[in-house]
PDB file of N, CA and C in Angstrom:
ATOM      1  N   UNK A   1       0.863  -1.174   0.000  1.00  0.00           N
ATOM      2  CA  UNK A   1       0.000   0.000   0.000  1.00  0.00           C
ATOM      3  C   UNK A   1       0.907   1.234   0.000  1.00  0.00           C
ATOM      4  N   UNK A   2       0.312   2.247  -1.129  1.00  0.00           N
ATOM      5  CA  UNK A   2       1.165   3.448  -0.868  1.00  0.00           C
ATOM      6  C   UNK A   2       1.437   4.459   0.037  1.00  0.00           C
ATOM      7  N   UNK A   3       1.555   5.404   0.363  1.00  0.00           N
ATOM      8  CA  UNK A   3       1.548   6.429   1.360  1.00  0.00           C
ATOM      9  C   UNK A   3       0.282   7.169   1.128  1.00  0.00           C
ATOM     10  N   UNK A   4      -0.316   7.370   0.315  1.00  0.00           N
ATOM     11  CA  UNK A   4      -1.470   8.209   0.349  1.00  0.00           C
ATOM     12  C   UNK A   4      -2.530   7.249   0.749  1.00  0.00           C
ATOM     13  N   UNK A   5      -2.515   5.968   0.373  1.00  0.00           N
ATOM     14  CA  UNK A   5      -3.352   5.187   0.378  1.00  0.00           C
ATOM     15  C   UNK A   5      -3.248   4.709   2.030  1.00  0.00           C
ATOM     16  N   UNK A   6      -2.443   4.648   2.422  1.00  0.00           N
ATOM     17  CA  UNK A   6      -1.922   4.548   4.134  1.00  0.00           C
ATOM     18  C   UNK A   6      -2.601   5.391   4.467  1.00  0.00           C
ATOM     19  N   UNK A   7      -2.338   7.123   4.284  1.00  0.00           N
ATOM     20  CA  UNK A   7      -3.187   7.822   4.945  1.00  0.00           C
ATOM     21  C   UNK A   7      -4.874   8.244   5.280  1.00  0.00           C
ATOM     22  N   UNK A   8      -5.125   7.282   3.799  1.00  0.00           N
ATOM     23  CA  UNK A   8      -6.348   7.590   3.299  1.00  0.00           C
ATOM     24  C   UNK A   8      -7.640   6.343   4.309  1.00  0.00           C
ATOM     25  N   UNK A   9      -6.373   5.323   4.675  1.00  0.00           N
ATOM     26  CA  UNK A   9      -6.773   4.267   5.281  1.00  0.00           C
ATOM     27  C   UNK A   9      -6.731   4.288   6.760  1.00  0.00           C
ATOM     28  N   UNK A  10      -6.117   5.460   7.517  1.00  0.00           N
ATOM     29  CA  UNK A  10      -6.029   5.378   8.399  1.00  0.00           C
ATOM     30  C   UNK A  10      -7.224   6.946   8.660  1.00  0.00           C
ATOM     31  N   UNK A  11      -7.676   7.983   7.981  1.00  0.00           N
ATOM     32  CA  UNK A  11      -8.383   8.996   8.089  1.00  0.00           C
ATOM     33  C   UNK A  11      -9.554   8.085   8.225  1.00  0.00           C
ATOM     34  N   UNK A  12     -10.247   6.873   7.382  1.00  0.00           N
ATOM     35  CA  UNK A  12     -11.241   5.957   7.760  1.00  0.00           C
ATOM     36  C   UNK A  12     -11.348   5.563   8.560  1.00  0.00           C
ATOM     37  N   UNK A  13     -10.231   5.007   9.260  1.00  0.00           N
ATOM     38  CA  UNK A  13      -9.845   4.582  10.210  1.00  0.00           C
ATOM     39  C   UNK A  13     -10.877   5.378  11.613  1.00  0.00           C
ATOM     40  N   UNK A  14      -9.797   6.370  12.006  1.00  0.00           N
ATOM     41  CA  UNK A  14     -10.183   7.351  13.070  1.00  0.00           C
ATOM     42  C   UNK A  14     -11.423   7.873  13.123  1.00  0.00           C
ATOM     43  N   UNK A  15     -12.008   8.281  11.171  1.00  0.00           N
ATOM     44  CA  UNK A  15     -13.133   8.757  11.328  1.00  0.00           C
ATOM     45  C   UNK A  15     -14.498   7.595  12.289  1.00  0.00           C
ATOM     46  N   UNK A  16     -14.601   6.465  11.612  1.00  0.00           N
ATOM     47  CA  UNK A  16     -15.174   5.270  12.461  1.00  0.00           C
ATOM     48  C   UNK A  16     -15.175   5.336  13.148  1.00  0.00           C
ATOM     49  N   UNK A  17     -14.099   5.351  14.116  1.00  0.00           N
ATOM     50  CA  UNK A  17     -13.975   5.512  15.587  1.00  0.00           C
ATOM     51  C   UNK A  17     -14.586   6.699  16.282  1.00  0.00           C
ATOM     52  N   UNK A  18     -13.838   8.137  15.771  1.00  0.00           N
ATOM     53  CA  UNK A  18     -14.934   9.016  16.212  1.00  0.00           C
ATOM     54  C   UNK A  18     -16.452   9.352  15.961  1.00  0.00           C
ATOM     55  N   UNK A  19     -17.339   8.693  15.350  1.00  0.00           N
ATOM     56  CA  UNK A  19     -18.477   8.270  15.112  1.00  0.00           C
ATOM     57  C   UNK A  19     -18.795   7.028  16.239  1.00  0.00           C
ATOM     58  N   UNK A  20     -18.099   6.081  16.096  1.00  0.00           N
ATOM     59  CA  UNK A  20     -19.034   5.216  16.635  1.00  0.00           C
ATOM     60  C   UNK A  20     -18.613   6.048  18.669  1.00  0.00           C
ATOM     61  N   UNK A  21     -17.858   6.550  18.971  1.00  0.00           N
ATOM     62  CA  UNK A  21     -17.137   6.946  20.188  1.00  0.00           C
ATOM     63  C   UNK A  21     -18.583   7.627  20.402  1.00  0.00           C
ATOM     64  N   UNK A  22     -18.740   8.556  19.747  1.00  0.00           N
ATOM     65  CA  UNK A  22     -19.378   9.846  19.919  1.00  0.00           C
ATOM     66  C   UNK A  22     -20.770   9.095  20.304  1.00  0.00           C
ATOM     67  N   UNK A  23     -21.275   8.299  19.552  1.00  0.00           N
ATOM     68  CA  UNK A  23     -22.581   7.203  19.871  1.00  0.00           C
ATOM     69  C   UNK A  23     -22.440   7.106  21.453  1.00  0.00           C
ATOM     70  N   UNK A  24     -21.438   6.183  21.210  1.00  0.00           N
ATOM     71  CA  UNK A  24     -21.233   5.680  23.093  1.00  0.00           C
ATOM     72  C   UNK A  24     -21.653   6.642  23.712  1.00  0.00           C
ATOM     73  N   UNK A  25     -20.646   7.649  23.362  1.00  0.00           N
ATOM     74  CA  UNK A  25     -20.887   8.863  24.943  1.00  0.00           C
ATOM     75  C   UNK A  25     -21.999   9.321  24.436  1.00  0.00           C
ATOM     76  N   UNK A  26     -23.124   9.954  23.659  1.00  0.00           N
ATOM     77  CA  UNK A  26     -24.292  10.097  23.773  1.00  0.00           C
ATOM     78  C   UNK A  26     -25.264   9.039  24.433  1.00  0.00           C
ATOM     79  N   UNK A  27     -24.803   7.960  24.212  1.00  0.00           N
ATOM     80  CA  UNK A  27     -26.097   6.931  24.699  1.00  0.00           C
ATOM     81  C   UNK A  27     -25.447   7.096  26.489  1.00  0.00           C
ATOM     82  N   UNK A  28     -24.295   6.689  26.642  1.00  0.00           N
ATOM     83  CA  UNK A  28     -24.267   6.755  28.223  1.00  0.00           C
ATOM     84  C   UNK A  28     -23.805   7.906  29.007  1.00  0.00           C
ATOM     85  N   UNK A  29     -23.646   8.900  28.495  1.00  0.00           N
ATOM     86  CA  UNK A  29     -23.489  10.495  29.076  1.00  0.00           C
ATOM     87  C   UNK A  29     -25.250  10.739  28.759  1.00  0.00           C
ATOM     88  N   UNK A  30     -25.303  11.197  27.835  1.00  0.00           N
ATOM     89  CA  UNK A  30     -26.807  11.500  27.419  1.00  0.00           C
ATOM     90  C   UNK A  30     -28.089  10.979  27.967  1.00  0.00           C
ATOM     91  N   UNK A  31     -28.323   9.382  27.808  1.00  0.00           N
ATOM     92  CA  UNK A  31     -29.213   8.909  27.889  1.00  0.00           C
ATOM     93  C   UNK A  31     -28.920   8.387  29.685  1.00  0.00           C
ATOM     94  N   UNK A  32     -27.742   7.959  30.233  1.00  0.00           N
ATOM     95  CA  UNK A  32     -27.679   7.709  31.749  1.00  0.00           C
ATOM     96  C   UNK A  32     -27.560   8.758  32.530  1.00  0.00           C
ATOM     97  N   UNK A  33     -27.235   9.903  32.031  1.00  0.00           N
ATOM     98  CA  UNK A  33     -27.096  10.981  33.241  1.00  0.00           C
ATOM     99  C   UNK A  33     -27.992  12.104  32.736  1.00  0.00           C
ATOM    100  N   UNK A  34     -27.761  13.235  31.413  1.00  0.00           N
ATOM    101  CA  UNK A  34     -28.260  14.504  31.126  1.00  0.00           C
ATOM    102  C   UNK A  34     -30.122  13.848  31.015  1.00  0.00           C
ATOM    103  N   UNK A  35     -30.736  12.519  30.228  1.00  0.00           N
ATOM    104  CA  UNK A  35     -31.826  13.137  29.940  1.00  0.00           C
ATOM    105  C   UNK A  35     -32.487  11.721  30.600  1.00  0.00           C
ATOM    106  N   UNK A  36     -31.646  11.421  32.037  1.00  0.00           N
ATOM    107  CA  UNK A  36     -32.297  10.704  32.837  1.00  0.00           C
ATOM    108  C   UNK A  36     -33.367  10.838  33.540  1.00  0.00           C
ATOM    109  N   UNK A  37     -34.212  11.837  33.684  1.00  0.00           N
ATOM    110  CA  UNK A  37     -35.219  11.859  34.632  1.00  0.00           C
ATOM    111  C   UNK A  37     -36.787  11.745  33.151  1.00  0.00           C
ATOM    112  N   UNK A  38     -36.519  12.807  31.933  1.00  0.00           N
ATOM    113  CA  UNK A  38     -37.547  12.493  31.240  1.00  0.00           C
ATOM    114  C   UNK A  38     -37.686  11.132  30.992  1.00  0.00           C
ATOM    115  N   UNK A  39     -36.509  10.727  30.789  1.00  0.00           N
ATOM    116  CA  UNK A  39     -36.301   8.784  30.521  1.00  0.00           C
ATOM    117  C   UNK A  39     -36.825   8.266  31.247  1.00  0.00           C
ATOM    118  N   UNK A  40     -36.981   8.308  32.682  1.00  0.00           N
ATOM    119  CA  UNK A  40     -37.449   7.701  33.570  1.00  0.00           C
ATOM    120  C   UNK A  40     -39.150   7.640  33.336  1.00  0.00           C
ATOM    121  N   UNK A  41     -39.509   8.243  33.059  1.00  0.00           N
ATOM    122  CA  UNK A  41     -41.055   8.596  33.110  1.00  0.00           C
ATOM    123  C   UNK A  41     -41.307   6.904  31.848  1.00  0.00           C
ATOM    124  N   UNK A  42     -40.612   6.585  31.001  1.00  0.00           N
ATOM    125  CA  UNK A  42     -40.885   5.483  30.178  1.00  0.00           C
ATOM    126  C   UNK A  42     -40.501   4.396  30.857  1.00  0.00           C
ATOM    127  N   UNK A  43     -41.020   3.218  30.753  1.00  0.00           N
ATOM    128  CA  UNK A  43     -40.737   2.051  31.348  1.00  0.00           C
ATOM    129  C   UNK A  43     -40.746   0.662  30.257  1.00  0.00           C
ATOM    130  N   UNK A  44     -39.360   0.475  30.751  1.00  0.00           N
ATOM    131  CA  UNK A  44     -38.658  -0.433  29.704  1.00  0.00           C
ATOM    132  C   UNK A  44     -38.578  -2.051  30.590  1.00  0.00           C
ATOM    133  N   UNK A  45     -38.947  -2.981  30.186  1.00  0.00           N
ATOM    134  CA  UNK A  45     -38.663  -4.594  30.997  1.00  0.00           C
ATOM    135  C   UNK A  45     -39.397  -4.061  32.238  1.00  0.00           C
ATOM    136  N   UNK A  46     -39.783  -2.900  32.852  1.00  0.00           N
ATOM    137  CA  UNK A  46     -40.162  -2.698  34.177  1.00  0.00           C
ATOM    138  C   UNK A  46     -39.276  -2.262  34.632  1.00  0.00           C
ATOM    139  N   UNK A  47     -38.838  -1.336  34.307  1.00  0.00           N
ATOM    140  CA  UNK A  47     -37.408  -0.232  34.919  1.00  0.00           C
ATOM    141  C   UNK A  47     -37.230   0.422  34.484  1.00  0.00           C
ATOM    142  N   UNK A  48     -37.219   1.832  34.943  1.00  0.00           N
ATOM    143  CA  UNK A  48     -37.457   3.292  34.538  1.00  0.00           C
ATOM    144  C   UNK A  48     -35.990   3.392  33.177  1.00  0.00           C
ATOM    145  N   UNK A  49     -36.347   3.857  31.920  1.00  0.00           N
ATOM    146  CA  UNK A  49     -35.625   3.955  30.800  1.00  0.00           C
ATOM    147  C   UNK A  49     -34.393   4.257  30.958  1.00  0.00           C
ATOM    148  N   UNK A  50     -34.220   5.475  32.153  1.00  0.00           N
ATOM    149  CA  UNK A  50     -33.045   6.231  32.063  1.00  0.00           C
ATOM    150  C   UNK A  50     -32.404   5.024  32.744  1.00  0.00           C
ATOM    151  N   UNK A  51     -33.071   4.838  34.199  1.00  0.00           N
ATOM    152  CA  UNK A  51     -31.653   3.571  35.174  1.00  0.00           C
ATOM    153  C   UNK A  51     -32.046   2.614  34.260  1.00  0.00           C
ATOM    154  N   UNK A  52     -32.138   2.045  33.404  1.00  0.00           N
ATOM    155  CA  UNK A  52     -31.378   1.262  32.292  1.00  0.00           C
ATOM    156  C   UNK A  52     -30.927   1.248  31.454  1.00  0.00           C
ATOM    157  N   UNK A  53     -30.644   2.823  30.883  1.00  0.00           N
ATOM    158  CA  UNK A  53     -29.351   2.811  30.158  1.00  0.00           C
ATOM    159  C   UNK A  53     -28.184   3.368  30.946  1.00  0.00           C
ATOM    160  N   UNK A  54     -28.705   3.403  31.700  1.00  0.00           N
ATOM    161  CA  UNK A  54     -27.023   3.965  33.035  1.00  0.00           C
ATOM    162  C   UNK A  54     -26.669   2.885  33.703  1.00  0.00           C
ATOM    163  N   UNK A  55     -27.578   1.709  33.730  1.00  0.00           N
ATOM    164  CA  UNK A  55     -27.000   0.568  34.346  1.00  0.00           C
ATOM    165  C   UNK A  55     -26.672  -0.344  33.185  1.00  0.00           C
ATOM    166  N   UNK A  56     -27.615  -0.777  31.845  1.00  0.00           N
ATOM    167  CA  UNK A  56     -27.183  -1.588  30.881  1.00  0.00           C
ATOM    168  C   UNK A  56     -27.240  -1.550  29.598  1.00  0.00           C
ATOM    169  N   UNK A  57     -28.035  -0.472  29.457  1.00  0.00           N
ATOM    170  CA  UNK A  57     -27.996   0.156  28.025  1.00  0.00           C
ATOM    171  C   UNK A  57     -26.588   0.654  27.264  1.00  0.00           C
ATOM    172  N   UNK A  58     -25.518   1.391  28.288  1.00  0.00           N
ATOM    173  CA  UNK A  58     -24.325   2.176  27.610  1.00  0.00           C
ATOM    174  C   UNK A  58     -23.520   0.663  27.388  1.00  0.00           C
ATOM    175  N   UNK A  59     -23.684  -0.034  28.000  1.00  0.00           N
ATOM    176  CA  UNK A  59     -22.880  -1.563  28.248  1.00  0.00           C
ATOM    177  C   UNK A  59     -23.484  -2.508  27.146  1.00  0.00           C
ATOM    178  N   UNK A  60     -24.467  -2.137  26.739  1.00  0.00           N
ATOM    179  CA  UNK A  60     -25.071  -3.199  25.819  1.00  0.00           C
ATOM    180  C   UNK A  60     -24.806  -2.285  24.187  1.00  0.00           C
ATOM    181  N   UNK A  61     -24.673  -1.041  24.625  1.00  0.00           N
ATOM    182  CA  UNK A  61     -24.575  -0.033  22.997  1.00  0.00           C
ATOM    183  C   UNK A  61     -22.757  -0.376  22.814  1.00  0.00           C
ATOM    184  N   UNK A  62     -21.992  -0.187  23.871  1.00  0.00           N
ATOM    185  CA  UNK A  62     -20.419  -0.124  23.311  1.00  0.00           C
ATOM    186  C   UNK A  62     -20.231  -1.682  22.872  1.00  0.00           C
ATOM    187  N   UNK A  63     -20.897  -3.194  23.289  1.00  0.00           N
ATOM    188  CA  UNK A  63     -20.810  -3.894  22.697  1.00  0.00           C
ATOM    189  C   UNK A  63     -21.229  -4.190  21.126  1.00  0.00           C
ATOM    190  N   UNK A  64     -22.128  -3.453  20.900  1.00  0.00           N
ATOM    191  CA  UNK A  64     -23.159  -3.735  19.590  1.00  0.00           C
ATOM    192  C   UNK A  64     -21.573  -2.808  18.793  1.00  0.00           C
ATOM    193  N   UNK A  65     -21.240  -1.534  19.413  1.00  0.00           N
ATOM    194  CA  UNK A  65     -20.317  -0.829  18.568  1.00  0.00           C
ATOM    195  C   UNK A  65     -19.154  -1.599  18.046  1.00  0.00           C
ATOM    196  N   UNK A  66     -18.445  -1.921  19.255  1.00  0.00           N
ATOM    197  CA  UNK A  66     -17.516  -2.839  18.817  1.00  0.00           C
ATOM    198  C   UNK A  66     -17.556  -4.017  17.558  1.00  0.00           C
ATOM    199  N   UNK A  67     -19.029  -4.623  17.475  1.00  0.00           N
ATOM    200  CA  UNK A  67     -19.352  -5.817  17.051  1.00  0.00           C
ATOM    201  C   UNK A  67     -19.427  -4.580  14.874  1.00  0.00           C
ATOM    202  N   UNK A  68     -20.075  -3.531  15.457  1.00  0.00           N
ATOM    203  CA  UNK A  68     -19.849  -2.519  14.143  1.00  0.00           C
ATOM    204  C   UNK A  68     -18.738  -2.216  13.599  1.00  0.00           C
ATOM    205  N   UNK A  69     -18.021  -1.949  14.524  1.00  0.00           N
ATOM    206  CA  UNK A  69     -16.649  -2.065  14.098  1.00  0.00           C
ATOM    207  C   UNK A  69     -15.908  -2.734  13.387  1.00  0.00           C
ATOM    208  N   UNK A  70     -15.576  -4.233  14.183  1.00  0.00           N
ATOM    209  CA  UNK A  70     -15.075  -4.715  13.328  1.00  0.00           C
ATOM    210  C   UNK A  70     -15.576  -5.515  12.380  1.00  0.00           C
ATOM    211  N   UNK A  71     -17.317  -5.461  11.953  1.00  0.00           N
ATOM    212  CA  UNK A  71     -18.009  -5.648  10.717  1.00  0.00           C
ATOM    213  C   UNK A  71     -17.400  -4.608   9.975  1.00  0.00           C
ATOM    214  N   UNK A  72     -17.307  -3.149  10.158  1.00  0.00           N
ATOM    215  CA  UNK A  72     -16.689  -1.985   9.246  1.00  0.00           C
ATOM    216  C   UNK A  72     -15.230  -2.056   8.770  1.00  0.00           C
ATOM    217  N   UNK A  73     -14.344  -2.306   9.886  1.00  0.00           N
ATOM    218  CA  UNK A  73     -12.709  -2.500   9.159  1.00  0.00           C
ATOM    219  C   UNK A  73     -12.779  -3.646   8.874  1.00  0.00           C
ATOM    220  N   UNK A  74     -13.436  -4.871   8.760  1.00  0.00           N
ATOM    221  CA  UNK A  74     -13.010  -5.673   7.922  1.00  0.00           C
ATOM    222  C   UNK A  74     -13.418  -5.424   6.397  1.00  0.00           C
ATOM    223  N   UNK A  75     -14.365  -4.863   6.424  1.00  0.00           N
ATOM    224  CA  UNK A  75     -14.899  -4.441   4.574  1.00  0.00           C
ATOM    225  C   UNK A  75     -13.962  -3.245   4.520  1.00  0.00           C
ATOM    226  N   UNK A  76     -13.173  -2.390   5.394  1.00  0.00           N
ATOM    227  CA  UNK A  76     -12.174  -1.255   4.712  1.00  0.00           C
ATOM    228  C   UNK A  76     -10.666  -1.838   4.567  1.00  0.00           C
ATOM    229  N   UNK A  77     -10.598  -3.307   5.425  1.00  0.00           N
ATOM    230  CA  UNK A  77      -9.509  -3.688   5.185  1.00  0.00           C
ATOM    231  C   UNK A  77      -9.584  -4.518   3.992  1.00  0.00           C
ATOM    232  N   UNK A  78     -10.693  -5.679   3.258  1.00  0.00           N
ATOM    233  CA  UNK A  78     -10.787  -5.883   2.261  1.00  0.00           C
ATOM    234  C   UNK A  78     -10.646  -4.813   0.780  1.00  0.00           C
ATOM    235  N   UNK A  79     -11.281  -3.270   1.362  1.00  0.00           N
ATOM    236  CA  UNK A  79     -11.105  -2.648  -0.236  1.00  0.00           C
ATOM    237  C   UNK A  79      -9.706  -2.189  -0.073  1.00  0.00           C
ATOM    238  N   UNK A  80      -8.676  -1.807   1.065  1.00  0.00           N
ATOM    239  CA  UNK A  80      -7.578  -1.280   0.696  1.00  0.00           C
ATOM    240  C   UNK A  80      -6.755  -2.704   0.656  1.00  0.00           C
ATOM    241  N   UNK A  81      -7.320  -4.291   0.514  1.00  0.00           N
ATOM    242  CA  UNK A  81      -6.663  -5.025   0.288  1.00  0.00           C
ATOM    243  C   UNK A  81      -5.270  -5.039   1.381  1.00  0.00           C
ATOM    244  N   UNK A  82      -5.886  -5.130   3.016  1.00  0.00           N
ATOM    245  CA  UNK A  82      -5.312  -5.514   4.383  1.00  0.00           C
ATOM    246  C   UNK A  82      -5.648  -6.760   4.853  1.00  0.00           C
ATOM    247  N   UNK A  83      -4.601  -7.680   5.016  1.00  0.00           N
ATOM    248  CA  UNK A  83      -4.730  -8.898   5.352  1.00  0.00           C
ATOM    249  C   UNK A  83      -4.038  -8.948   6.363  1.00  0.00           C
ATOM    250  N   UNK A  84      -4.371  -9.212   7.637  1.00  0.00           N
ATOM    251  CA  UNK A  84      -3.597  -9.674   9.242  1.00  0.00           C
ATOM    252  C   UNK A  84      -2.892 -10.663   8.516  1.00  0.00           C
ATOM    253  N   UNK A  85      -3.165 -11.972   8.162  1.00  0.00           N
ATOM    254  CA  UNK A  85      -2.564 -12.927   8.162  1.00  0.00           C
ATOM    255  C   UNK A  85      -0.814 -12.982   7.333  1.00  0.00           C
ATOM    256  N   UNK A  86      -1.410 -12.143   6.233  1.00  0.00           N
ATOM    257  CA  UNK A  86      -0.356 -11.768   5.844  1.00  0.00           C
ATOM    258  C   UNK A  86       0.795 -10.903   6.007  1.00  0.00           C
ATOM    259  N   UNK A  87       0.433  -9.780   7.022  1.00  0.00           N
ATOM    260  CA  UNK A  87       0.913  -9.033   7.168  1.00  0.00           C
ATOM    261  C   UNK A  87       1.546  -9.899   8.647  1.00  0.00           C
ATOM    262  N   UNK A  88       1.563 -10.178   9.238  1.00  0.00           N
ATOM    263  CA  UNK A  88       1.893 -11.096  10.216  1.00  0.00           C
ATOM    264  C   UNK A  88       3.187 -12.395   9.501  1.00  0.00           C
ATOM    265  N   UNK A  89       3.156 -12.860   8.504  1.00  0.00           N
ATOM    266  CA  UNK A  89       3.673 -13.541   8.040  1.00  0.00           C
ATOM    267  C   UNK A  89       5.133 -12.964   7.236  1.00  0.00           C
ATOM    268  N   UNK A  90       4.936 -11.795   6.919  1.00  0.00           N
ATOM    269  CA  UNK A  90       5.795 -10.836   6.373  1.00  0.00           C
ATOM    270  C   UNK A  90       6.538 -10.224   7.450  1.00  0.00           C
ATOM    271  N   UNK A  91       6.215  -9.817   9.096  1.00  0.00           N
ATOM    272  CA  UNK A  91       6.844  -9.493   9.884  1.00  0.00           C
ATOM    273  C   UNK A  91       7.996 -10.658  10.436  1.00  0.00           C
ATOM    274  N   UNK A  92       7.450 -11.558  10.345  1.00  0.00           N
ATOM    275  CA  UNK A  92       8.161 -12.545  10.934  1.00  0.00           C
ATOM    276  C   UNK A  92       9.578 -13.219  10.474  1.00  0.00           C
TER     277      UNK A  92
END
């Protein structure tokens, strides 16, 4: 891979991350602390909306992210043609 193409792969990179980051801290800054009390008024499983995304909602969103994630860099590592295996094999 070239140098532009390095950089171009790693600006994807970060951008992803600060997207899916920014999710997180909205769902568990946002939804567990700032807009916990209107939340509360809804009732989710039988537990006020907000104390369940401050207790399992932010915990259940950074997993789903992660699981986005690396569904996303593996299709950006397929188009810039990034292979672990190989690249692992070449270090060695």
């Amino acid at each position: 891979m070239d140098e532009q193409a390095r950089r171009e792969y790693w600006r994807r990179n970060l951008r992803l991350m600060a997207v899916l980051l920014t999710i997180w801290a909205l769902v568990s800054f946002g939804a567990g602390i700032l807009f916990v009390e209107p939340l509360n008024n809804i009732d989710f499983i039988g537990f006020p909306l907000g104390f369940w995304f401050a207790q399992q909602g932010s915990i259940i969103t950074f997993v789903i992210l992660i699981a986005v994630y690396v569904w996303r860099m593996d299709k950006l590592d397929a188009e810039y043609g990034v292979d672990e295996y190989e690249e692992e094999v070449h270090h060695s």
